[in-house]
Structures are given as structure tokens and as C-alpha cells.
C-alpha atoms as a PDB file:
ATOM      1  CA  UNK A   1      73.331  72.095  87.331  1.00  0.00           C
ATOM      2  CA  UNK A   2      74.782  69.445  89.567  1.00  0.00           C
ATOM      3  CA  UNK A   3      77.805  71.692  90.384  1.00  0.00           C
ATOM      4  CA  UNK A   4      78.114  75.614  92.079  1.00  0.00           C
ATOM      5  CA  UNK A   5      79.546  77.267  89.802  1.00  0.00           C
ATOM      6  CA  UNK A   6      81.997  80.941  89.841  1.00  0.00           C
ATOM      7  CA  UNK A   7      81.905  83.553  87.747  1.00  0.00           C
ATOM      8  CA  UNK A   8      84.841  86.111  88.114  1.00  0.00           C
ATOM      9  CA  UNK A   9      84.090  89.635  86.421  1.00  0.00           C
ATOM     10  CA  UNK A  10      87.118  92.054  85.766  1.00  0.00           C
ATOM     11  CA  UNK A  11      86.633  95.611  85.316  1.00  0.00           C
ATOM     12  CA  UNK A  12      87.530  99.547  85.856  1.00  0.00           C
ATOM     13  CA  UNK A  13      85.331 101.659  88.381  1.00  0.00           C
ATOM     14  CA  UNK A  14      82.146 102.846  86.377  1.00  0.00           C
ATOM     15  CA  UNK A  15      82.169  99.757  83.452  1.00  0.00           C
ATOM     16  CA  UNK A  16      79.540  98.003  85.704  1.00  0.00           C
ATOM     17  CA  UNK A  17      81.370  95.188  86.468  1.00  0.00           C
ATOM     18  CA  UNK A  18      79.320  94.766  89.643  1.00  0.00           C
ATOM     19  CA  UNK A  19      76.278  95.494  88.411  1.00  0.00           C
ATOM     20  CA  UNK A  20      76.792  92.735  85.922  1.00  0.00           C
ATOM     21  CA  UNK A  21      77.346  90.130  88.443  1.00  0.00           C
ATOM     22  CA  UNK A  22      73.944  91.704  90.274  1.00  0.00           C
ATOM     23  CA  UNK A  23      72.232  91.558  87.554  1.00  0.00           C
ATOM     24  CA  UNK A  24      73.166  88.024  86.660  1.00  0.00           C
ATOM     25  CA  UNK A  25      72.982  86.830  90.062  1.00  0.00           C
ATOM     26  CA  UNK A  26      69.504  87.879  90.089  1.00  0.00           C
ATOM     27  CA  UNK A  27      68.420  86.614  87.246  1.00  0.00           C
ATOM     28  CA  UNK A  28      69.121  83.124  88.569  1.00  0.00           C
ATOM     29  CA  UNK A  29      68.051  83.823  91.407  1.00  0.00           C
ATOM     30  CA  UNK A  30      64.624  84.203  89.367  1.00  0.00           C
ATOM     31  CA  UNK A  31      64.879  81.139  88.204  1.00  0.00           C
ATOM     32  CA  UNK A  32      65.358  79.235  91.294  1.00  0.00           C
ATOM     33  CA  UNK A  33      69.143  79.191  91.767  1.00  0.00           C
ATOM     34  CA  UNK A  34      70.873  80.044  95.339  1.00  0.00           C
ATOM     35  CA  UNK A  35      73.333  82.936  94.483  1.00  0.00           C
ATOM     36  CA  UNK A  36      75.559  85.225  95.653  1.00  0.00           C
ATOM     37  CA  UNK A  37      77.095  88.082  94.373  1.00  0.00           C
ATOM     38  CA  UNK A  38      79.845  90.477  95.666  1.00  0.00           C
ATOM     39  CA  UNK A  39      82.700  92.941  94.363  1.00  0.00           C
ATOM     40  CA  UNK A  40      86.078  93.178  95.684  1.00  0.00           C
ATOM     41  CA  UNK A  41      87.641  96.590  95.133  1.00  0.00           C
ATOM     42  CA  UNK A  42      90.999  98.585  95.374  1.00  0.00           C
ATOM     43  CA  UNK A  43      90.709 102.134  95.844  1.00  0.00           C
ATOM     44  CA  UNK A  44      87.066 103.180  94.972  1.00  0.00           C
ATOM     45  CA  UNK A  45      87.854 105.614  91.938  1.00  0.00           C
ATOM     46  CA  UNK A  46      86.410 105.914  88.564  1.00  0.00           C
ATOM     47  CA  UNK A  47      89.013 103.525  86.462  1.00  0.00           C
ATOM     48  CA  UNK A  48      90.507 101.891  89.400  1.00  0.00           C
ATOM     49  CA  UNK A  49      90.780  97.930  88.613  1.00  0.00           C
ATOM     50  CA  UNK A  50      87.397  95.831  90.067  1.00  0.00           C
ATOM     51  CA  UNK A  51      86.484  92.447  90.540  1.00  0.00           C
ATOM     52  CA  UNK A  52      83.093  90.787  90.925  1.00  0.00           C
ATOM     53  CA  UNK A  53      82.308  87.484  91.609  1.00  0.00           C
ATOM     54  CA  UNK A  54      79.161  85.261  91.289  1.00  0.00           C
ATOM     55  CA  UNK A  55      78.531  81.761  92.835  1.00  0.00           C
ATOM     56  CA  UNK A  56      75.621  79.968  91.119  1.00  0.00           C
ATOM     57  CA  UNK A  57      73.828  76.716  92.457  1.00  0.00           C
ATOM     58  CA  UNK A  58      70.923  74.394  92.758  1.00  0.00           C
ATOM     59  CA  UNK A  59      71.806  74.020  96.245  1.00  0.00           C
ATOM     60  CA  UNK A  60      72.328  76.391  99.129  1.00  0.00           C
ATOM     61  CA  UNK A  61      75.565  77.720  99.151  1.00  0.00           C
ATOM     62  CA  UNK A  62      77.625  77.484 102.467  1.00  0.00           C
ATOM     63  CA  UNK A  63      81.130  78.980 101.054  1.00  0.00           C
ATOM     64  CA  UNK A  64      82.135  82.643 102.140  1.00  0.00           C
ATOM     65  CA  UNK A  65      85.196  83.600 100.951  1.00  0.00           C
ATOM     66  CA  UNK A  66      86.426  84.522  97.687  1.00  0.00           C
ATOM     67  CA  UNK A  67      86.787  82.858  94.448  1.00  0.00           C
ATOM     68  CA  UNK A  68      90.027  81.118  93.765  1.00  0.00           C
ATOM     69  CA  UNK A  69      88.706  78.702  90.864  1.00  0.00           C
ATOM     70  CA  UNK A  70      86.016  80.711  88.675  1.00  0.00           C
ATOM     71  CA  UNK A  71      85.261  78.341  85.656  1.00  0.00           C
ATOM     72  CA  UNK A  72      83.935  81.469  83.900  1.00  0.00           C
ATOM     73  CA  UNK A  73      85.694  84.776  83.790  1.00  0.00           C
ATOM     74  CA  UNK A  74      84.395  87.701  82.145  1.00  0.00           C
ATOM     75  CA  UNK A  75      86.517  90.660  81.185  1.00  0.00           C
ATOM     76  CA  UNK A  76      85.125  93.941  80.672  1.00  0.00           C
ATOM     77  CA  UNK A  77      88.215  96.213  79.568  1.00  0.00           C
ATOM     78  CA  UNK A  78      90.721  94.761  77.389  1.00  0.00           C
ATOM     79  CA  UNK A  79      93.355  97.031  78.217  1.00  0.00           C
ATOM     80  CA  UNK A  80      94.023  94.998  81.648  1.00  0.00           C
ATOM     81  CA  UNK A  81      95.828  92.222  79.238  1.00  0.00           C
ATOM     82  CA  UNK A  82      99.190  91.697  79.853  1.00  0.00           C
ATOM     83  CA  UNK A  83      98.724  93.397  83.394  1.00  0.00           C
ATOM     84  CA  UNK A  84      96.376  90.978  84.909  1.00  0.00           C
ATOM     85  CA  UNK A  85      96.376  87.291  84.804  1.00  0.00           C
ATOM     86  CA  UNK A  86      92.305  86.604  83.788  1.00  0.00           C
ATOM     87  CA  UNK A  87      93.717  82.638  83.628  1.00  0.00           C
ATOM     88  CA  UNK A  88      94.497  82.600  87.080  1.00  0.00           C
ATOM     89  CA  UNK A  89      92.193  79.487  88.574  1.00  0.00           C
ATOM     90  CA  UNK A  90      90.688  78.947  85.612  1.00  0.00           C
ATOM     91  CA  UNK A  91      90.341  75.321  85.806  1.00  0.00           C
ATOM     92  CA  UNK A  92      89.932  72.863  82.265  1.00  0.00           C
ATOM     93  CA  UNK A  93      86.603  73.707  80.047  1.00  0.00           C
ATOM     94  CA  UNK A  94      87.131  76.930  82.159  1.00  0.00           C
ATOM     95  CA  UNK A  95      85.672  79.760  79.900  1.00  0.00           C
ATOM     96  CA  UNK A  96      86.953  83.159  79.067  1.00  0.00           C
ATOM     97  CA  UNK A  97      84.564  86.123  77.449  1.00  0.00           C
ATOM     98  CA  UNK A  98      87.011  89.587  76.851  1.00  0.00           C
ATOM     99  CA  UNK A  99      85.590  92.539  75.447  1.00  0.00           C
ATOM    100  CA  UNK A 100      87.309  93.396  72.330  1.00  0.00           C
ATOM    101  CA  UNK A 101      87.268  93.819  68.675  1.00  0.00           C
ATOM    102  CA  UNK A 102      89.851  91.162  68.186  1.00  0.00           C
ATOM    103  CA  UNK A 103      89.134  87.530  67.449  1.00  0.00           C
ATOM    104  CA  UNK A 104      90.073  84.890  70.298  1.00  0.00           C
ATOM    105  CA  UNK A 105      92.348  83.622  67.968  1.00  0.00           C
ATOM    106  CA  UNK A 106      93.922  86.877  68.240  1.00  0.00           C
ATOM    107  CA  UNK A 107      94.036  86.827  71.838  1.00  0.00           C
ATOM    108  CA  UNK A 108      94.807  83.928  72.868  1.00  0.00           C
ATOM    109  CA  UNK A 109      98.808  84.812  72.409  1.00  0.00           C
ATOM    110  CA  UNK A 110      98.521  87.548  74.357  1.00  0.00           C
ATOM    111  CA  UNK A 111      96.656  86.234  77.206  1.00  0.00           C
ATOM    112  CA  UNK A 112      99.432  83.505  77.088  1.00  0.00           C
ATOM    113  CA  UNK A 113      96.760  80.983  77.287  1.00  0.00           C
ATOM    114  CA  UNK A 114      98.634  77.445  76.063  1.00  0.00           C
ATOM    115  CA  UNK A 115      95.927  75.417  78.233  1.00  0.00           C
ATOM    116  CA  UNK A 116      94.023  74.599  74.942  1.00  0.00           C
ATOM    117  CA  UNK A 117      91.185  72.966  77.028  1.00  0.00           C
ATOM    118  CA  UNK A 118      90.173  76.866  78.623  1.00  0.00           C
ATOM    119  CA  UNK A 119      87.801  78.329  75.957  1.00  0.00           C
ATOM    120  CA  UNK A 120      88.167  81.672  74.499  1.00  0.00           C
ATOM    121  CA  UNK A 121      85.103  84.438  73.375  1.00  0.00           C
ATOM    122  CA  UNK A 122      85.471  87.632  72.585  1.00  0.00           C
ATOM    123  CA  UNK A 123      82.959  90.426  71.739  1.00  0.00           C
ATOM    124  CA  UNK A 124      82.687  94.277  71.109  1.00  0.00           C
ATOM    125  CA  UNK A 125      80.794  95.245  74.425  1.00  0.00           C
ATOM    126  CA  UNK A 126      81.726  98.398  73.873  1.00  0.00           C
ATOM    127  CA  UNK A 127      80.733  98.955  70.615  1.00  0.00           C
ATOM    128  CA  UNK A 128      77.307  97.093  71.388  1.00  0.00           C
ATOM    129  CA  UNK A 129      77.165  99.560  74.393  1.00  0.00           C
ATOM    130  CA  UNK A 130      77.431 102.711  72.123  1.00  0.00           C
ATOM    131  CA  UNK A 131      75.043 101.475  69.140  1.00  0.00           C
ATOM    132  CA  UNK A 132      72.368 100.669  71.752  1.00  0.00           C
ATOM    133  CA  UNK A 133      72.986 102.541  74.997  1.00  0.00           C
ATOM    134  CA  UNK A 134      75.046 105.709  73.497  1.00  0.00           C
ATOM    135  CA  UNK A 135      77.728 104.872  75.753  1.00  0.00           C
ATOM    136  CA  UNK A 136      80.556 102.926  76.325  1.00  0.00           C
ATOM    137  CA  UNK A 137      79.204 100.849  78.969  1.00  0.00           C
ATOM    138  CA  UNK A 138      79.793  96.770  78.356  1.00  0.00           C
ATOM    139  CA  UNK A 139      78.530  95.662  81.206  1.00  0.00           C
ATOM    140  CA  UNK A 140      74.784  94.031  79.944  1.00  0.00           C
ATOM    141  CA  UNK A 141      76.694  93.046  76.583  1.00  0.00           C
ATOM    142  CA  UNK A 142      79.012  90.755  78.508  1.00  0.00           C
ATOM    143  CA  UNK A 143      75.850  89.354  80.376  1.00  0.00           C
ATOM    144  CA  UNK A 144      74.674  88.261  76.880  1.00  0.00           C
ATOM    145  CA  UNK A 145      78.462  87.601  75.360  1.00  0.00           C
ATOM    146  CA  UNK A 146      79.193  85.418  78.818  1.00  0.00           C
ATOM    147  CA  UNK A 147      75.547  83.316  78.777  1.00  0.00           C
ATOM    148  CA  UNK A 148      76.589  82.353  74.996  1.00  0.00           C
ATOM    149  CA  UNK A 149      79.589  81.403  75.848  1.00  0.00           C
ATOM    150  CA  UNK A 150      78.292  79.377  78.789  1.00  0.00           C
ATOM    151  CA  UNK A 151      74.978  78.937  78.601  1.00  0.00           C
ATOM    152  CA  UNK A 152      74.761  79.498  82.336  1.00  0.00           C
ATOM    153  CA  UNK A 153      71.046  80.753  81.850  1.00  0.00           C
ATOM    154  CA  UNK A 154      68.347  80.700  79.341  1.00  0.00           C
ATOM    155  CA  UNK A 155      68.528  84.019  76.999  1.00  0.00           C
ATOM    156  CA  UNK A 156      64.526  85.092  77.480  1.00  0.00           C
ATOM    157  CA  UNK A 157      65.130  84.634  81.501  1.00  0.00           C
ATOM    158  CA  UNK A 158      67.555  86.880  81.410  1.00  0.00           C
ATOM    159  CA  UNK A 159      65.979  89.217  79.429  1.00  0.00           C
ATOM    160  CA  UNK A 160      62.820  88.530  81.515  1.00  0.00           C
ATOM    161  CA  UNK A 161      64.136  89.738  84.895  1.00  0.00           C
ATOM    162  CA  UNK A 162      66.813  92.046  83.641  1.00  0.00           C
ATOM    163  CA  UNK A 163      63.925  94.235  82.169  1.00  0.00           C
ATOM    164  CA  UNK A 164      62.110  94.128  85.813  1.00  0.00           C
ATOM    165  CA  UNK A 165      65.266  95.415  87.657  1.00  0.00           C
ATOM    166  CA  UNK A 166      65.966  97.580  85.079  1.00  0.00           C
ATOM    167  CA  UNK A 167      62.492  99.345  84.666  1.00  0.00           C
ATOM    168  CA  UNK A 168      62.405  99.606  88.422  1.00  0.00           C
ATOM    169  CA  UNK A 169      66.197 101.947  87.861  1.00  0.00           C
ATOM    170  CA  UNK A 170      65.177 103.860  85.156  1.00  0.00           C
ATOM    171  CA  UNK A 171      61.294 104.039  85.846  1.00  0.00           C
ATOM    172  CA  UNK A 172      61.536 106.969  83.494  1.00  0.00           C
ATOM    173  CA  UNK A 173      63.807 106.477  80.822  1.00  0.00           C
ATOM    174  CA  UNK A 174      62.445 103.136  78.843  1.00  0.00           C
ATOM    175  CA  UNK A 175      64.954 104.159  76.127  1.00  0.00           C
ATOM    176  CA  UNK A 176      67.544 102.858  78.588  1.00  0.00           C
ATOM    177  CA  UNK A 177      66.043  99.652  79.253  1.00  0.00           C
ATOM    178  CA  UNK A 178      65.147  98.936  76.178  1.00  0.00           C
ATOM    179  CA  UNK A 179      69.030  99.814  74.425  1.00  0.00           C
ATOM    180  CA  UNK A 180      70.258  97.565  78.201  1.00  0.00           C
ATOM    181  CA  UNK A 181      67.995  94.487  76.504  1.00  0.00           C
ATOM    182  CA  UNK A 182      69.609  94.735  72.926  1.00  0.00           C
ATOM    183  CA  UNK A 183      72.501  95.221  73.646  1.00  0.00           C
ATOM    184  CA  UNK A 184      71.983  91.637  75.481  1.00  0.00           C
ATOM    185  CA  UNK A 185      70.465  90.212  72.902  1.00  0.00           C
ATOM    186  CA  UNK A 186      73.160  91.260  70.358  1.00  0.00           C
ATOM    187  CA  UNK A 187      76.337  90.303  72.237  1.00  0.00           C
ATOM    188  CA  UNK A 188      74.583  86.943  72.739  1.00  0.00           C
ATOM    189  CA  UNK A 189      74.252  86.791  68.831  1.00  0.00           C
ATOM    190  CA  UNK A 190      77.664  88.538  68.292  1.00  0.00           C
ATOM    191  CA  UNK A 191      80.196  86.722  70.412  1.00  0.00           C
ATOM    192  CA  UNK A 192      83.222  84.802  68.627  1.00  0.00           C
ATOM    193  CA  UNK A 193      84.425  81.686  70.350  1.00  0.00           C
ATOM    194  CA  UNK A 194      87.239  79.178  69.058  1.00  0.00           C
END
């Protein structure tokens, strides 16, 4: 990875959007990438709109401001489209991951996305979330859904050092870690892309 690249993450208070871009800032991190990883939030309420942001690179990275060109952008709640433009910087061979039960060919009308050249996943975090998790909580299926889509990291990395900071959280509850990893594992084998 010649290049630094930005990851923007949209979500509502309590989806985990920025645990998501933790989670995969660390994980490259582990594998010997300079990172950073913050959230930007309006008021700090369950539901409120977030944004996270990653920056990604095999060099040190000197920028500290926010992200105005993200060539990934992963969306967490669907229900932002139409109110929210997730195209916004997106430059060509950009890449978009929403979490829906539509197809992108479904969505791409409504995201008015005409730039043909910005590729479009989609996947059922939520769904994931509940069969493996028991709750509605899409942030580690978009991890999955958005390396895919990207293939920003390798899959067993991820896996790898998600299940160390996870184990570490829920010392006492492997259930949890263990429905977090499949429910990576299956949005990485269940995202749709055009």
C-alpha cells in the first residue's frame, strides 16, 4: 500500500460506528500499518448521527484534520439515505459498503450515485448482527462487508486481533466474541457488490 488511505464510517449513537473504525484501525495497526482513528460527533445521544474516520498507511502519517476524500465509506444505518450525502469526496474506484437488505443495484438510484466508476456493496449487518450477536448491532459485520469490498486487510488478521481486543472486553462472555468473529466472517462471505 503505496498510498494512505481514508475510511469514513457513518452511523447513529450506539451502532458502533467508532468502535468499528477502532477496531479496524487496530487491526492494521497489528499488522504494521501507521493508523489513526477518530469520531466526530453531534450531540452525544443514543441515535444521534456519527462519523468515524480511519487513515491507513505504510508510512507515518503527518495529516491532522479531518477527512474530506475517504476512498472507502462505510454506512452503518440505511435510513440516513436521502438525508446524508455518503458520496461526498468519494473520489473514482472510491468504494461504498451500506447496510441493507437491498441489492446495490437497488441503491444506487437512491444514493443518486451516476459516477459509475464509485463501487457499490451492500450487506445485511443487521441481520448478521442478530443471527450471531442477538442484536442489532452492524458494526463487526461492516468490518467484514467493508474488507471484501476493499480488501484493505487480510480476513484471518482481522479476525486474529479482533478476537484479542475483544476477549480482553468481554473477558467473560466468549459467546460474544465468538458471535463478534462470525458475524465477520459472514458479512465478508455475504456482501453484494456490482
Amino acid at each position: 500500500m503505496a498510498e494512505m488511505l481514508e475510511i469514513r464510517w457513518h452511523g447513529r449513537g450506539g451502532q458502533g460506528a467508532k468502535t468499528a473504525a477502532l477496531l479496524m484501525a487496530e487491526a492494521a495497526a497489528a499488522v504494521g500499518k501507521h493508523i489513526q482513528a477518530f469520531p466526530e460527533y453531534g450531540p452525544e445521544r443514543m441515535g444521534a448521527p456519527v462519523a468515524s474516520y480511519n487513515r491507513i498507511s505504510d508510512e507515518p502519517i503527518r495529516l491532522h484534520c479531518s477527512v474530506e476524500n475517504p476512498q472507502y465509506v462505510a454506512v452503518l444505518d440505511a435510513t440516513f439515505v436521502g438525508s446524508i450525502d455518503f458520496t461526498a469526496g468519494v473520489p473514482d474506484n472510491g468504494v461504498i459498503v451500506i447496510n441493507t437488505t437491498e441489492t446495490p443495484e437497488e441503491m444506487r438510484p437512491k444514493l443518486n450515485l451516476t459516477n459509475d466508476s464509485i463501487r457499490l456493496f451492500t450487506v445485511d449487518a443487521n441481520g448478521i448482527s442478530e443471527d450471531c450477536i442477538g442484536r442489532a448491532i452492524p458494526n463487526t459485520p461492516m468490518i467484514g462487508a467493508l474488507v471484501k469490498a476493499t480488501g484493505i486487510l487480510d480476513l484471518d488478521e482481522l479476525l486474529e486481533d479482533t478476537k484479542i481486543k475483544l476477549e480482553k472486553k468481554f473477558r467473560n462472555k466468549p459467546e460474544i466474541v465468538e458471535g463478534n468473529l462470525e458475524a465477520i466472517r459472514r458479512a465478508y462471505q455475504e456482501v453484494k457488490g456490482e
